[in-house]
C-alpha atoms as a PDB file:
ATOM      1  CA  UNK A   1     -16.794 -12.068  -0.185  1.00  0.00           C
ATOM      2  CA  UNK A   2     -13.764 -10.240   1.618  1.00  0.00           C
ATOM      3  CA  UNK A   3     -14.456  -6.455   1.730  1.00  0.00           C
ATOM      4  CA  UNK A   4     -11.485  -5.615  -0.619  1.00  0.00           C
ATOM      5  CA  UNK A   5     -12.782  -7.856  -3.429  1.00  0.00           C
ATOM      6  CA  UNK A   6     -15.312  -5.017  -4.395  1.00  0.00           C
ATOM      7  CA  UNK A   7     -14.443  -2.261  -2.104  1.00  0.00           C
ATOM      8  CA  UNK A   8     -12.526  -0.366  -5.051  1.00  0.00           C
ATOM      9  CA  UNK A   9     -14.972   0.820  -7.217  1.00  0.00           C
ATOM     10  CA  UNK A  10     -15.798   4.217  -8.932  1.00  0.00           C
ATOM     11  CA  UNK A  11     -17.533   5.500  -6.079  1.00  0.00           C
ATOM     12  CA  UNK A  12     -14.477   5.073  -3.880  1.00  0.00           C
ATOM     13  CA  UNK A  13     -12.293   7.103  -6.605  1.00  0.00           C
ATOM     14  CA  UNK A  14     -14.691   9.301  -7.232  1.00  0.00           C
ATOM     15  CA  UNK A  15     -14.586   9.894  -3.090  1.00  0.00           C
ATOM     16  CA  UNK A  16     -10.782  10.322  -2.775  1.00  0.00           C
ATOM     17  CA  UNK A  17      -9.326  11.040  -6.383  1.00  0.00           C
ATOM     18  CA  UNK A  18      -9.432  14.731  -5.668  1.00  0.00           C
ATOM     19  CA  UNK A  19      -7.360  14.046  -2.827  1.00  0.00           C
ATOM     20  CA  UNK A  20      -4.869  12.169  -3.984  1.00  0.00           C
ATOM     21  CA  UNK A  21      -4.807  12.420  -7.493  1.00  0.00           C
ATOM     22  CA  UNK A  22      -3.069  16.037  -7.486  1.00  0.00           C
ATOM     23  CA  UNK A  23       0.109  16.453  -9.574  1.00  0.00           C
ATOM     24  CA  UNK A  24       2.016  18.095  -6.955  1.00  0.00           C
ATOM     25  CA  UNK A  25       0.946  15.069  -4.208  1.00  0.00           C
ATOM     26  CA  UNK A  26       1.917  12.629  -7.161  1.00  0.00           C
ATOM     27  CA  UNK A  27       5.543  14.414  -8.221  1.00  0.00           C
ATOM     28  CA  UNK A  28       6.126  14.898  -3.913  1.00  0.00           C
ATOM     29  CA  UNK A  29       5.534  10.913  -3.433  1.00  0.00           C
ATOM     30  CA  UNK A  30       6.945   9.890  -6.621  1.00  0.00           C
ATOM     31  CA  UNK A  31      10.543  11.774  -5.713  1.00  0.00           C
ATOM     32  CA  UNK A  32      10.346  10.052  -2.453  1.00  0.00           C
ATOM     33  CA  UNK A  33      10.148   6.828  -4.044  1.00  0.00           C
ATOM     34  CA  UNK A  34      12.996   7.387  -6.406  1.00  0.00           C
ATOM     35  CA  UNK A  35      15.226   8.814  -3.568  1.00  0.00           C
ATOM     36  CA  UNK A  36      14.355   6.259  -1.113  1.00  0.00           C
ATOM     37  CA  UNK A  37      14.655   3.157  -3.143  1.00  0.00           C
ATOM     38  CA  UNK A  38      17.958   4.837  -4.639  1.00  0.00           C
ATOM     39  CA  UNK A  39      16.350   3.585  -8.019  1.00  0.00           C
ATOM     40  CA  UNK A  40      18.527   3.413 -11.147  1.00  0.00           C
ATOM     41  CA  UNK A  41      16.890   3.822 -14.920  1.00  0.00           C
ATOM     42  CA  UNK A  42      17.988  -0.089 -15.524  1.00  0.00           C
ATOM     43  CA  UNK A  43      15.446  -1.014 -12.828  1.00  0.00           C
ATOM     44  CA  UNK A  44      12.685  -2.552 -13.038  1.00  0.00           C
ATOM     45  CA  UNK A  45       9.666  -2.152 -10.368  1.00  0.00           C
ATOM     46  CA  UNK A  46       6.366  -3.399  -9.014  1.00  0.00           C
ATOM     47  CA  UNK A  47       3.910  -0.853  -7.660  1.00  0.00           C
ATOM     48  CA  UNK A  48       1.866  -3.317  -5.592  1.00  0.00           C
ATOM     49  CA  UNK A  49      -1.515  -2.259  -4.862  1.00  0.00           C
ATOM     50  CA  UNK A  50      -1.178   0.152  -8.090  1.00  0.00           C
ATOM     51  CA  UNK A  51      -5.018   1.633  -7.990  1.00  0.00           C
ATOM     52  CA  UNK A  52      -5.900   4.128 -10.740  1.00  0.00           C
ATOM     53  CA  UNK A  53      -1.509   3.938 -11.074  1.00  0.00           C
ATOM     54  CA  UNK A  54      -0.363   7.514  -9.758  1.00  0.00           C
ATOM     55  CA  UNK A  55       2.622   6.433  -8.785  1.00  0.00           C
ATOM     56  CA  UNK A  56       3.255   3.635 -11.938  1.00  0.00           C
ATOM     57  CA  UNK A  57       2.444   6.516 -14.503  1.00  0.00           C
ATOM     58  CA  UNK A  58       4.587   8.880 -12.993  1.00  0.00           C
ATOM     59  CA  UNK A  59       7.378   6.696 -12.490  1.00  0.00           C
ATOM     60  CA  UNK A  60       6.910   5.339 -16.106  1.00  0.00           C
ATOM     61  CA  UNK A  61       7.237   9.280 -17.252  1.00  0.00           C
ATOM     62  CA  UNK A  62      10.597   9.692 -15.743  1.00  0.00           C
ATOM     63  CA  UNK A  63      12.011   6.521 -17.511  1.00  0.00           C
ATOM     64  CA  UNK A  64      11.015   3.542 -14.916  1.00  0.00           C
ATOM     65  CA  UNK A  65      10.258  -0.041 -16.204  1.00  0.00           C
ATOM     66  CA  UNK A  66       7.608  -0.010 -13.748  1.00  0.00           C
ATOM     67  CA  UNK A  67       4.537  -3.048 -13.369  1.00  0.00           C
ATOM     68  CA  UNK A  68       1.570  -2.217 -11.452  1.00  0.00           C
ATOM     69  CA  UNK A  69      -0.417  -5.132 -10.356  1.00  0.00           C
ATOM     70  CA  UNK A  70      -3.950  -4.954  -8.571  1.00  0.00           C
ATOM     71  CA  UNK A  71      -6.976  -6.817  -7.645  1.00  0.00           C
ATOM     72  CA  UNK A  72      -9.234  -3.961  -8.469  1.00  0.00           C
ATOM     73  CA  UNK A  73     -10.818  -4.466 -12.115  1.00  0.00           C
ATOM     74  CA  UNK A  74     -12.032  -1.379 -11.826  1.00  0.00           C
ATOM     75  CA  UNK A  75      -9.174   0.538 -10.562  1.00  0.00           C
ATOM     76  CA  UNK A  76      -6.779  -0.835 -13.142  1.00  0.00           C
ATOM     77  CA  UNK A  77      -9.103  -0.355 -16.218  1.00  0.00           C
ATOM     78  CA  UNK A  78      -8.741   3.102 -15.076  1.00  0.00           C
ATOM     79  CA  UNK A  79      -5.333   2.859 -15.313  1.00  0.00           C
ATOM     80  CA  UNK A  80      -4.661   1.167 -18.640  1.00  0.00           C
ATOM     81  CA  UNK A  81      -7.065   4.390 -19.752  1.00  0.00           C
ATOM     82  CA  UNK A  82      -4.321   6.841 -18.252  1.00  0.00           C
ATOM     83  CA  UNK A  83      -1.288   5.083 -19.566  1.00  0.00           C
ATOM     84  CA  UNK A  84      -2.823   5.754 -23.134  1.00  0.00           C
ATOM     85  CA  UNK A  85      -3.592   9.172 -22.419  1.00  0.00           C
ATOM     86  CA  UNK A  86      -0.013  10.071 -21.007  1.00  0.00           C
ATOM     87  CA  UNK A  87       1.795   7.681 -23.823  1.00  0.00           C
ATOM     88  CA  UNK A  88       3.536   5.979 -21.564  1.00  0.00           C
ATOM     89  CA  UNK A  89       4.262   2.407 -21.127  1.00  0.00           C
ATOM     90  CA  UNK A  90       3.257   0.659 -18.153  1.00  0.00           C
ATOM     91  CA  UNK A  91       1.836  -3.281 -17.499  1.00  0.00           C
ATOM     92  CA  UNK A  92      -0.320  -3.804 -15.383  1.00  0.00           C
ATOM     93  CA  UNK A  93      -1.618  -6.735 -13.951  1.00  0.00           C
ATOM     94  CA  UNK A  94      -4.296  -8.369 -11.922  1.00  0.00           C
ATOM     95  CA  UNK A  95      -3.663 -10.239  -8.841  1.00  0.00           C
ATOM     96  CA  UNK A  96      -3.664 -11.215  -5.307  1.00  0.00           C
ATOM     97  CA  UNK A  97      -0.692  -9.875  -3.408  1.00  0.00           C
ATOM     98  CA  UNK A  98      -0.460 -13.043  -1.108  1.00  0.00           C
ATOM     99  CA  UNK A  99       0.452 -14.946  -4.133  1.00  0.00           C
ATOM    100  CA  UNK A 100       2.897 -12.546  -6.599  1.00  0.00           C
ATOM    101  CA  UNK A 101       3.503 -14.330 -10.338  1.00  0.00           C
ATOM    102  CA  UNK A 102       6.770 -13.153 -10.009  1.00  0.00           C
ATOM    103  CA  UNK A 103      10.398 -14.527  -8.520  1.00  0.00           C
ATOM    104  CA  UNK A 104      13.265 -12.709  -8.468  1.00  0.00           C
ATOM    105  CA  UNK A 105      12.128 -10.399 -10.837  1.00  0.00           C
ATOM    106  CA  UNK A 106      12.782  -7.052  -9.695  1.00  0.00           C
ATOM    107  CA  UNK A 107      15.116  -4.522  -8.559  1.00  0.00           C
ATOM    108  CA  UNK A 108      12.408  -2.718  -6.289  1.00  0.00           C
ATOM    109  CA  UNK A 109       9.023  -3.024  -4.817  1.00  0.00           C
ATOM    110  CA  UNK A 110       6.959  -0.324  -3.525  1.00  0.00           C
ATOM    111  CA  UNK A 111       3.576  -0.292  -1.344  1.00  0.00           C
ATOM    112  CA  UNK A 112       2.109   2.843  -0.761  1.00  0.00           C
ATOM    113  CA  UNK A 113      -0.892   4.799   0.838  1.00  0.00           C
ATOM    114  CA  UNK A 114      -1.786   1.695   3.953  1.00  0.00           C
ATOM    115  CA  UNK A 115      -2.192  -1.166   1.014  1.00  0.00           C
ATOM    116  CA  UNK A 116      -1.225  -3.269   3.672  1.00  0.00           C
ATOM    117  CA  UNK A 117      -2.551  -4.902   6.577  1.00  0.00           C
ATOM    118  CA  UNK A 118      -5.867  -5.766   4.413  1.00  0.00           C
ATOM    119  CA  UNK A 119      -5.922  -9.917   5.474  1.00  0.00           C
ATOM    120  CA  UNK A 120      -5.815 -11.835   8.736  1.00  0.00           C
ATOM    121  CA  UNK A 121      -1.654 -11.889  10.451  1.00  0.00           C
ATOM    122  CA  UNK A 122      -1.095 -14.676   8.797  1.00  0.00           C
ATOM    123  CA  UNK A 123      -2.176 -13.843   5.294  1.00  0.00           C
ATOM    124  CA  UNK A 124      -0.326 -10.453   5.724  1.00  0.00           C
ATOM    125  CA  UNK A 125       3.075 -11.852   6.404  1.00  0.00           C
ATOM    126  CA  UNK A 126       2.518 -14.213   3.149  1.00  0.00           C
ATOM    127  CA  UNK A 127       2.355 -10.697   1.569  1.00  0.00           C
ATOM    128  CA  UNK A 128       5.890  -9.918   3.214  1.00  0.00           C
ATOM    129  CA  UNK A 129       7.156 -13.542   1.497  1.00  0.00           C
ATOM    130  CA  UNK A 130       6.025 -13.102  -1.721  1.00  0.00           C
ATOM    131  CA  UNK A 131       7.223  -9.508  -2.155  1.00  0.00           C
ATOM    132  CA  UNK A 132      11.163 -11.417  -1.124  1.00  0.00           C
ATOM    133  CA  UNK A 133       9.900 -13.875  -3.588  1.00  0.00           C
ATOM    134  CA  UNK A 134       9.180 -11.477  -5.907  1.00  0.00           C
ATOM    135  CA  UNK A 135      12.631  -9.777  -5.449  1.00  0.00           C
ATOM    136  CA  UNK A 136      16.046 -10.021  -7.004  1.00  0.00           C
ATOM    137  CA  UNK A 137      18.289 -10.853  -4.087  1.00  0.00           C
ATOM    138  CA  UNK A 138      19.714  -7.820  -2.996  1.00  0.00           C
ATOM    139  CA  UNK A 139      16.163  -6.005  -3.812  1.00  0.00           C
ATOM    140  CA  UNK A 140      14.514  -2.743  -1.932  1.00  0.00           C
ATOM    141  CA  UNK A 141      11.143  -2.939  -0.891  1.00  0.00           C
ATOM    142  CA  UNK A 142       9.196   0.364   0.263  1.00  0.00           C
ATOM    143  CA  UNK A 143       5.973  -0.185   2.759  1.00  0.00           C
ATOM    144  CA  UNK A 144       4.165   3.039   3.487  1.00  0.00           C
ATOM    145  CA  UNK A 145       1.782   2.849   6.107  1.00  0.00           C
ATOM    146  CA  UNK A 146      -0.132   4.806   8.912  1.00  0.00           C
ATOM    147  CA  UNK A 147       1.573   5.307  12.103  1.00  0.00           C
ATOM    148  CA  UNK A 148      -0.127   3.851  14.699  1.00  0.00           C
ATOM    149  CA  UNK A 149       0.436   5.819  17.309  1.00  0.00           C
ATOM    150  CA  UNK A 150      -0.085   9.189  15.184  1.00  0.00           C
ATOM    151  CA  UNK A 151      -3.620   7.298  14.366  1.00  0.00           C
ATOM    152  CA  UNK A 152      -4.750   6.655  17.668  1.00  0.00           C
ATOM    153  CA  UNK A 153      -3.567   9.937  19.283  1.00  0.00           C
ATOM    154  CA  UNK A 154      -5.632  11.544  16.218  1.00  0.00           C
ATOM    155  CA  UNK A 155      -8.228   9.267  16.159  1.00  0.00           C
ATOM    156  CA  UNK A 156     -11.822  10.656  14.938  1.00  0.00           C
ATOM    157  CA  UNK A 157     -15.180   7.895  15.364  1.00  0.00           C
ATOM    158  CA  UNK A 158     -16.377  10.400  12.842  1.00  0.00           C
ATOM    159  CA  UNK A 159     -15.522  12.372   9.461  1.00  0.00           C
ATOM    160  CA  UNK A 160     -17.228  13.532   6.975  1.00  0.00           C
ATOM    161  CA  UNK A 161     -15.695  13.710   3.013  1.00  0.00           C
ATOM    162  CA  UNK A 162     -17.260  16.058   0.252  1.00  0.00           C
ATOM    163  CA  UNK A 163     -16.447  16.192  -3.439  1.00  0.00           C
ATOM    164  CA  UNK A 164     -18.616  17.868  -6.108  1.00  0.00           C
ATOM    165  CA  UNK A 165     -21.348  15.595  -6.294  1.00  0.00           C
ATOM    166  CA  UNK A 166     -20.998  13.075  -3.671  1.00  0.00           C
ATOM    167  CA  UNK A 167     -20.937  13.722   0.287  1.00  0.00           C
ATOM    168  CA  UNK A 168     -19.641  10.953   2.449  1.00  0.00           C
ATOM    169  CA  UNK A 169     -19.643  10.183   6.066  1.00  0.00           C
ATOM    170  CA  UNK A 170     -16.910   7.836   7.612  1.00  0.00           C
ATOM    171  CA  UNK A 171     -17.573   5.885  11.152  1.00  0.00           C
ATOM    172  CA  UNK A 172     -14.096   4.871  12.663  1.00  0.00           C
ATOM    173  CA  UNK A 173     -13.712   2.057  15.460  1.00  0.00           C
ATOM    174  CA  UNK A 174     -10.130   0.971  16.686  1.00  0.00           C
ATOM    175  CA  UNK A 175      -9.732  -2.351  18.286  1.00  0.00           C
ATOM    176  CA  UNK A 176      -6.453  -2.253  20.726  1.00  0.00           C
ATOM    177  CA  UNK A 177      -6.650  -5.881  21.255  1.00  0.00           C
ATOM    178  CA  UNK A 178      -6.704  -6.863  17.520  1.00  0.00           C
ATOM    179  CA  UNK A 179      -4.852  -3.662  16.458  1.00  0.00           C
ATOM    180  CA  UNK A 180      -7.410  -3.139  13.584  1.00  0.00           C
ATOM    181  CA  UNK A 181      -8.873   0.288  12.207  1.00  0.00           C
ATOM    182  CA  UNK A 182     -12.549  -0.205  10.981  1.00  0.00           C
ATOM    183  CA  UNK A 183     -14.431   1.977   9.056  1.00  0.00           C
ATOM    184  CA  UNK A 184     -17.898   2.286   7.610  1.00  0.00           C
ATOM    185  CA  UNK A 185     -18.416   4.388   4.362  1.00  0.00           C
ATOM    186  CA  UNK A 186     -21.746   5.400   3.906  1.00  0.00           C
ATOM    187  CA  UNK A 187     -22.198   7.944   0.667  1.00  0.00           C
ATOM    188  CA  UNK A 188     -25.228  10.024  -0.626  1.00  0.00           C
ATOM    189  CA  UNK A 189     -25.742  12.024  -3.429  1.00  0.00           C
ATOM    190  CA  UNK A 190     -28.293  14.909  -3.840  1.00  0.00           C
ATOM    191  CA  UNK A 191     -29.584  14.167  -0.240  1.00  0.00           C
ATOM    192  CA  UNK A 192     -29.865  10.171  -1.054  1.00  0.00           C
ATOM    193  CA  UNK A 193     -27.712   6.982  -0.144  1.00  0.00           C
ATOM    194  CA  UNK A 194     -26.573   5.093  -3.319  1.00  0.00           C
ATOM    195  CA  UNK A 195     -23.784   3.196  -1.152  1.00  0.00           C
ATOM    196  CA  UNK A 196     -22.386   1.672   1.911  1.00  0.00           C
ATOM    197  CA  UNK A 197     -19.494  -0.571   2.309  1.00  0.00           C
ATOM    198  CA  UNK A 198     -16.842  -1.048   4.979  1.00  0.00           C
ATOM    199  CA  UNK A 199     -13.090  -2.033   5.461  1.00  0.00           C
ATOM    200  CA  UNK A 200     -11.064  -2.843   8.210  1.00  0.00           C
ATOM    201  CA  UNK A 201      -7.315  -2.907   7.616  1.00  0.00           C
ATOM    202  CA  UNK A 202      -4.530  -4.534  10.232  1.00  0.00           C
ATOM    203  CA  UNK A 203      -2.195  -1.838  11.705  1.00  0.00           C
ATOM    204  CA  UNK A 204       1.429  -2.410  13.144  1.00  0.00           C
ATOM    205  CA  UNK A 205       4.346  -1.011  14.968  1.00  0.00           C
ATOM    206  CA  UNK A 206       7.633  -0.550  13.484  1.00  0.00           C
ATOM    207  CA  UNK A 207       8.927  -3.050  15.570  1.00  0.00           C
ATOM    208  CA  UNK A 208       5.934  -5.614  14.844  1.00  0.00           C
ATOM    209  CA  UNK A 209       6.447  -4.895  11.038  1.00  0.00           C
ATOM    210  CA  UNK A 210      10.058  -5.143  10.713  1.00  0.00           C
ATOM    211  CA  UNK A 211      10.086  -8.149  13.193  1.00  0.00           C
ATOM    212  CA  UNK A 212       7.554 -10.040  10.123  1.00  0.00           C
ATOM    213  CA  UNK A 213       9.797  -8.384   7.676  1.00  0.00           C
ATOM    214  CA  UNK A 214      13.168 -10.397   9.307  1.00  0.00           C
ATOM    215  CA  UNK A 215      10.915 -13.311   8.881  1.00  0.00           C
ATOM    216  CA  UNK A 216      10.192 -12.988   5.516  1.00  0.00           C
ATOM    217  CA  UNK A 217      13.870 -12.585   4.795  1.00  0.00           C
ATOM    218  CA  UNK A 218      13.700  -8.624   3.965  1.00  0.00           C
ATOM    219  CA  UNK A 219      16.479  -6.765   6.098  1.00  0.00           C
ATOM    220  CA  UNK A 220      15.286  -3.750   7.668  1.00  0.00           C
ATOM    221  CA  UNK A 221      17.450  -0.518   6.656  1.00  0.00           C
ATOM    222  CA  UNK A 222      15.885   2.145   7.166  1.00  0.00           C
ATOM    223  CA  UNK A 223      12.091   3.802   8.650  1.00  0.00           C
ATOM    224  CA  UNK A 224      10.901   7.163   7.738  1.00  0.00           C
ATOM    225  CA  UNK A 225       7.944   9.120   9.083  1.00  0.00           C
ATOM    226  CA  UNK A 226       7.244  11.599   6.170  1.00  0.00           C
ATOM    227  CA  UNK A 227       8.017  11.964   2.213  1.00  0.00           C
ATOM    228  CA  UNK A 228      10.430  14.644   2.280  1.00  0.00           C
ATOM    229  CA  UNK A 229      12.694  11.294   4.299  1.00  0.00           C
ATOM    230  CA  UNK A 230      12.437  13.096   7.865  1.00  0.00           C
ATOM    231  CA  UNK A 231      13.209   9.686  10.262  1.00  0.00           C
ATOM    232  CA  UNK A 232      10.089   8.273  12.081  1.00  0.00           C
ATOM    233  CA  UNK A 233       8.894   9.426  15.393  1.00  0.00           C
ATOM    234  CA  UNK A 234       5.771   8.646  17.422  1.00  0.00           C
ATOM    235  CA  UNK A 235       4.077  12.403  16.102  1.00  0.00           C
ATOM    236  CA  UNK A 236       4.954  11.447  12.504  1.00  0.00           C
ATOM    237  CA  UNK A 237       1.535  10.310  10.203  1.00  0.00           C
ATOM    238  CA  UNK A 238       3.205   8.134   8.287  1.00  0.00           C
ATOM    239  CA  UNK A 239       5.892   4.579   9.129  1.00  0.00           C
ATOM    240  CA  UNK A 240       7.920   4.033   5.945  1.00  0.00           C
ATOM    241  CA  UNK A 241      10.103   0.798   6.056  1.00  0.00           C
ATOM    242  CA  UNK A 242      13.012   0.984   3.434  1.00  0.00           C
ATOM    243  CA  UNK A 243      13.855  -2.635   3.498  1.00  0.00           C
ATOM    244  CA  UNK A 244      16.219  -5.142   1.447  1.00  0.00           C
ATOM    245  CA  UNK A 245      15.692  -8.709   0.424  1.00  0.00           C
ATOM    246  CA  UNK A 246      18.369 -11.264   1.432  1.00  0.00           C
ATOM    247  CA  UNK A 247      18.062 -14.822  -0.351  1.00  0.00           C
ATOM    248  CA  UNK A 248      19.120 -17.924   1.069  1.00  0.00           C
ATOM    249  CA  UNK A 249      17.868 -16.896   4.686  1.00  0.00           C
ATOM    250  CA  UNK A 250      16.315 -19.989   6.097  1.00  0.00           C
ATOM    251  CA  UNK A 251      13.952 -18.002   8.276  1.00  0.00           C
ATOM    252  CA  UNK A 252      12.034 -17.080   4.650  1.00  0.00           C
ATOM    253  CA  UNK A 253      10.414 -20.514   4.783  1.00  0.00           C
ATOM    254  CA  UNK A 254       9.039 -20.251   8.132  1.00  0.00           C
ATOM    255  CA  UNK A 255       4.939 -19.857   8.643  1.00  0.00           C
ATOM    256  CA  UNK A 256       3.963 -17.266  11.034  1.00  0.00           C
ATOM    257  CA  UNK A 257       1.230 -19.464  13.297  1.00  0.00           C
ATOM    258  CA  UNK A 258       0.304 -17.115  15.922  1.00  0.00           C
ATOM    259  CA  UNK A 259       1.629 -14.943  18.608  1.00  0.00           C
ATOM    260  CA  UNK A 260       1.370 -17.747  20.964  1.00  0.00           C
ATOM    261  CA  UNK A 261       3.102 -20.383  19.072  1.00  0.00           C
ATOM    262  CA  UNK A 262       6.414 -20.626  17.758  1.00  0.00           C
ATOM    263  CA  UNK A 263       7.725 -19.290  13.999  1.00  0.00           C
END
């Protein structure tokens, strides 16, 4: 089983909910997404890698036809629960972001909080191709992920989380050769481990990303380092690739086979 096929569980909300479940974070990210993806009422959008739907719900509040697919059962029962609480209409869906159900379906895609970089190279530029699959031609897609270089120069082996009932302790390990970030969860309550679970996630350069992105047939226009749209520097926590899709490209069929071989 690959870690992210059970990695998303109530534990791991229960772990970083407080964090990122606070209305001011949400509204904050949320106006980003609207500004940066210049999005229009008429639109309609996928949050990919939706979770608990923060971003969907919000979005779906301020008038958004918004879909928020995920692989997490748990995550997106969770959710479905929300959506009925706020009254709002949202649809989510389960699946596999390698493979979207979708083609040319929407106006604007948006991946936040590092949902990306979760399979092997190849598998995450089929994630690149089937979000411009996914996309009306002439579509925006939004990737928010960590800044490598913010990471490493940053970079703690060890942290340790607390909510109200659950204290967690996090082992890092970066691999320069492979470029991956690994990192072991281990969580107790009242002085007792009930879990342990770990996940390693790919990380890239701008110039790695938006190289796959050209690829994939998605036209880099603009990268961001923060959500209040400051431009992306090396110091910045956060690379945020505004990109658009353009059909027709024949580079969009191409396999990525390696760094070694050809594309």
């Amino acid at each position: 089983m690959e870690w992210w096929q059970n990695y998303f569980d109530e534990i791991y909300l229960k772990l970083y909910s407080p964090k990122v479940d606070n209305p001011k974070r949400i509204k904050r990210e949320a106006d980003f997404i609207e500004k940066a993806l210049n999005l229009k009422k008429d639109m309609k959008i996928l949050d990919l890698a939706c979770g608990q739907g923060r971003h969907a719900i919000e979005l779906a509040k301020r008038g958004y036809n918004v879909v928020g697919l995920d692989y997490s059962d748990y995550l997106l029962n969770v959710a479905k629960e929300r959506t009925r609480e706020e009254k709002v209409k949202v649809k989510f869906v389960k699946g596999d972001m390698r493979n979207l159900p979708f083609e040319n379906e929407f106006d604007a895609i948006y991946n936040m909080f590092t949902s990306f970089g979760y399979f092997s190279d190849e598998d995450n530029f089929k994630v690149l191709k089937s979000v411009h699959r996914a996309l009306k031609p002439g579509g925006k897609f939004l990737l928010d992920i960590v800044n490598i270089f913010w990471l490493v120069k940053n970079f703690q082996h060890e942290m340790w989380l607390k909510t109200e009932n659950l204290i967690c302790l996090e082992q890092n390990e970066f691999n320069p050769v492979n470029m991956r970030c690994t990192n072991k969860r281990i969580v107790f309550e009242k002085g007792k481990e009930i879990d342990q679970k770990e996940h390693t996630v790919r990380c890239y350069t701008a110039g790695e990303i938006s190289f796959l992105m050209k690829l994939a047939g998605l036209e880099v226009e603009k990268i961001y380092g923060d959500y209040d749209l400051n431009e992306y520097s090396l110091d910045k926590r956060r690379l945020i690739i505004i990109a658009k899709a353009i059909k027709g490209n024949k580079r969009q069929n191409l396999e990525y086979v390696g760094e070694n071989e050809k594309v």
